[in-house]
C-alpha atoms as a PDB file:
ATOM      1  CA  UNK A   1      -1.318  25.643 -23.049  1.00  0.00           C
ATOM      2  CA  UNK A   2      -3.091  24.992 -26.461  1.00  0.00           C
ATOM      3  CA  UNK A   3      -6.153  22.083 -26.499  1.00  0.00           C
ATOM      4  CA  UNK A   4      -3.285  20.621 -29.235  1.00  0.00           C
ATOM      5  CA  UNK A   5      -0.549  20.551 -26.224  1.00  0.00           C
ATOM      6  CA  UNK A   6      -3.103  19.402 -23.839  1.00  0.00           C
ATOM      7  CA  UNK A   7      -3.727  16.476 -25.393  1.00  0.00           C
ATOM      8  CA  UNK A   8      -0.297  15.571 -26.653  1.00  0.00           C
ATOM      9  CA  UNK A   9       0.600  15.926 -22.627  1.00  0.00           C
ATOM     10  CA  UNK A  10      -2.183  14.021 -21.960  1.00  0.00           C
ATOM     11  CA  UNK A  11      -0.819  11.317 -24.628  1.00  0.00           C
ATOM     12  CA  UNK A  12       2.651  11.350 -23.400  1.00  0.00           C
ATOM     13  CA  UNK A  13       1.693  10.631 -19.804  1.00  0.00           C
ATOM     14  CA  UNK A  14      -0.772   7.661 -20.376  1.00  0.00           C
ATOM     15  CA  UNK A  15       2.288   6.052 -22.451  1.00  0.00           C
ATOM     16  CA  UNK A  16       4.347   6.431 -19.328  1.00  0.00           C
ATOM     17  CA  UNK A  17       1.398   5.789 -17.263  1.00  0.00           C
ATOM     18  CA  UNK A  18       1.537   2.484 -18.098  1.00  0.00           C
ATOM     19  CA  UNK A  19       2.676  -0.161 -15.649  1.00  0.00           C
ATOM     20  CA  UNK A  20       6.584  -0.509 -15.997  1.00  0.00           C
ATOM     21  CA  UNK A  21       6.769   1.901 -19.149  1.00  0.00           C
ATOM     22  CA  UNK A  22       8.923   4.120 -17.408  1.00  0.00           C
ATOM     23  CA  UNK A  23      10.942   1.543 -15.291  1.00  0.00           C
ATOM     24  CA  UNK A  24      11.617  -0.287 -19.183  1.00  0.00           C
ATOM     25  CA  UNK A  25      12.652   3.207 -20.125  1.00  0.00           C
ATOM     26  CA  UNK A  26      15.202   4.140 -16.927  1.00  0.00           C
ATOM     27  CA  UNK A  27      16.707   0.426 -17.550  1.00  0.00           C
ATOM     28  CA  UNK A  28      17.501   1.641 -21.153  1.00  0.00           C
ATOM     29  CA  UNK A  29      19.128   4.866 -20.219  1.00  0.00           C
ATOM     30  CA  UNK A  30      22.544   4.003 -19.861  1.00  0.00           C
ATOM     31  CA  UNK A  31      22.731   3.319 -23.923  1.00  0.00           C
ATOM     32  CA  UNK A  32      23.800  -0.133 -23.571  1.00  0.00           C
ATOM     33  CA  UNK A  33      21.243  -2.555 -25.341  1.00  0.00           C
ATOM     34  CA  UNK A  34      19.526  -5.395 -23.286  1.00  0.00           C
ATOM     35  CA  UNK A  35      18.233  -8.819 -24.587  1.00  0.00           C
ATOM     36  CA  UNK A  36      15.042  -9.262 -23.531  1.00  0.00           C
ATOM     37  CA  UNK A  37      15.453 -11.384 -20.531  1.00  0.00           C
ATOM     38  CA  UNK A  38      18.125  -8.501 -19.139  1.00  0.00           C
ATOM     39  CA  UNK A  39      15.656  -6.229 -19.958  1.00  0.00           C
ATOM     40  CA  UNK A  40      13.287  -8.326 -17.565  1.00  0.00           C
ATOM     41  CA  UNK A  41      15.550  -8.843 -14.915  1.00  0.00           C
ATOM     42  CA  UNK A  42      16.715  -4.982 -14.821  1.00  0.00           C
ATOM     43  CA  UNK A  43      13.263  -4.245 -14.825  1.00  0.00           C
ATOM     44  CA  UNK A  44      12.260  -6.874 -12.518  1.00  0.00           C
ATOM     45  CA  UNK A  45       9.083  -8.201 -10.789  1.00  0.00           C
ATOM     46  CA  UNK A  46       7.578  -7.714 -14.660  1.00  0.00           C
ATOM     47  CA  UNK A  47       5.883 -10.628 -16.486  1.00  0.00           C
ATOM     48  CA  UNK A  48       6.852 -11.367 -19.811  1.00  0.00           C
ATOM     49  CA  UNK A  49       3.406 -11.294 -21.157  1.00  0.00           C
ATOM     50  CA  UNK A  50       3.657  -7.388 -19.442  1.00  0.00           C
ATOM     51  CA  UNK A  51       7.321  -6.684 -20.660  1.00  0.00           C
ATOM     52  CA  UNK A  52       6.042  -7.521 -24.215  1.00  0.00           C
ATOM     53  CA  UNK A  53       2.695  -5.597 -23.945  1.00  0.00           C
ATOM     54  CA  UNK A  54       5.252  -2.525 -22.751  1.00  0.00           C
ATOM     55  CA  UNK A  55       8.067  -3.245 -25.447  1.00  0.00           C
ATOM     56  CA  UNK A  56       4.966  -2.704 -28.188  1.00  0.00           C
ATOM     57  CA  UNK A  57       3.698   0.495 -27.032  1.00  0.00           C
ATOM     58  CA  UNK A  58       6.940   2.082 -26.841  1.00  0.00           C
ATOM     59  CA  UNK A  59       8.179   0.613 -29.651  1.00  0.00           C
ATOM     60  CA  UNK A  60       4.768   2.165 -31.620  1.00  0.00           C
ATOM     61  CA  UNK A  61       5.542   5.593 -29.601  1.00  0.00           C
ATOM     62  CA  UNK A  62       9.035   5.449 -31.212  1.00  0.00           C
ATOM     63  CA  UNK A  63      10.964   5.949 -27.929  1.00  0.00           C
ATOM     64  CA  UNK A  64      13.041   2.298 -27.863  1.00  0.00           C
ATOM     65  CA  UNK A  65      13.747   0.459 -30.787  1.00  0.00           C
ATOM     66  CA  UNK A  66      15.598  -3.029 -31.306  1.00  0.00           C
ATOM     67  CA  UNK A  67      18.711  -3.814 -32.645  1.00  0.00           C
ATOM     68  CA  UNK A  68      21.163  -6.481 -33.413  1.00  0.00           C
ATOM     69  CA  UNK A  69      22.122  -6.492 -29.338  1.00  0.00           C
ATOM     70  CA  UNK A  70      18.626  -5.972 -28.544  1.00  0.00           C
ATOM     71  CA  UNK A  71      16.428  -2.861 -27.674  1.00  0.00           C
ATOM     72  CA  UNK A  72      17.625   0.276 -26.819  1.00  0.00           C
ATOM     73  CA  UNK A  73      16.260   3.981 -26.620  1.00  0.00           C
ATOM     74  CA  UNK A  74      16.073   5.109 -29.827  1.00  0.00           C
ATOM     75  CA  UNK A  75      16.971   9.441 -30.250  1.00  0.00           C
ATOM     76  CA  UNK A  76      13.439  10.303 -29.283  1.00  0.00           C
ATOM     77  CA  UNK A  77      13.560   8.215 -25.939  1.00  0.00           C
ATOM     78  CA  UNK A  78      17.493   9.730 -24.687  1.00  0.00           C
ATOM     79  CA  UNK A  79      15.901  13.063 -25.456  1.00  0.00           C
ATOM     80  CA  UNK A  80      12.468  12.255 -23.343  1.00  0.00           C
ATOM     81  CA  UNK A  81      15.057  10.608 -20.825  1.00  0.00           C
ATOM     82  CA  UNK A  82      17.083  14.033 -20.470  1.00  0.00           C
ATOM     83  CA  UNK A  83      13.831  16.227 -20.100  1.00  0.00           C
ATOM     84  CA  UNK A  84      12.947  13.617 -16.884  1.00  0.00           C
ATOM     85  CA  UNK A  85      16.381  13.640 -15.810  1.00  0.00           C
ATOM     86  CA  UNK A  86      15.362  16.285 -13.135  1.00  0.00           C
ATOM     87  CA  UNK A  87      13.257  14.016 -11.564  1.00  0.00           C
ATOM     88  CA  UNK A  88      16.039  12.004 -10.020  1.00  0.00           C
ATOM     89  CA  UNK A  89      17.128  15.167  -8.326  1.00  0.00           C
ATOM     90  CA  UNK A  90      14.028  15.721  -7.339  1.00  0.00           C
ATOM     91  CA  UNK A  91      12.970  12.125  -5.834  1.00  0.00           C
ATOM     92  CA  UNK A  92      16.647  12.493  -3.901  1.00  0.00           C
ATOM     93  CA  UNK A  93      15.429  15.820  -2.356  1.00  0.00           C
ATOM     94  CA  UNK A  94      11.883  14.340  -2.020  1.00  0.00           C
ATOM     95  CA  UNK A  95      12.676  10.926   0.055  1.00  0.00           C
ATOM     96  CA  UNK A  96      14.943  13.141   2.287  1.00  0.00           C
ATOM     97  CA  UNK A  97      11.863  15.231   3.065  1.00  0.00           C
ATOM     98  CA  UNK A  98       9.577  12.704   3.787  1.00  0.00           C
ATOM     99  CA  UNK A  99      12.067  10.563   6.088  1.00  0.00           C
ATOM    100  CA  UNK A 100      12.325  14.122   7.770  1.00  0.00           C
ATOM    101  CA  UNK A 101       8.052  13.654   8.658  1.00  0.00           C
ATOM    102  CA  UNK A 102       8.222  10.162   9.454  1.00  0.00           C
ATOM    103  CA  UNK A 103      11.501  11.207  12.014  1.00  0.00           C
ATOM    104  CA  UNK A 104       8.832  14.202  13.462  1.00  0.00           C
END
């Protein structure tokens, strides 16, 4: 990888670094817009002082937007959502694994 991909890598994972970034992005992926208190409670466990500090820096990164109905993964944020898709699989075959070492 290129110093230029290396650091637009490095950008992309301290925006879903952040704490509940990419929990505000899975609660978004099923296209359906949330208000900002279903948004919170789909989320949960997240402050509102947090959700809003969230809602701003992926607004900024241009992955959710807000409508009318409320916010909602803008083109950008499905298509980042589709590239992590693989990690559901992945956490699936993962927890089975480590139940597997707990059971041993």
């Amino acid at each position: 990888m290129s110093t230029k991909e290396n650091a637009a890598v490095s950008q992309l994972l301290a925006l879903l670094e952040a704490r509940y970034a990419l929990r505000v992005l899975w609660a978004l992926r099923d296209g359906h817009a949330q208000t900002f208190r279903l948004l919170q409670d789909s989320v949960g466990g997240v402050t509102p002082n947090t959700l809003n500090t969230r809602i701003k820096a992926l607004r900024e990164a241009g992955v959710i937007g807000h409508g009318s109905e409320g916010y909602c993964l803008t083109a950008s944020g499905t298509d980042l959502l589709k590239r992590l898709s693989d990690l559901q699989a992945f956490a699936v075959k993962w927890q089975a694994a480590q139940g597997k070492k707990t059971a041993a």
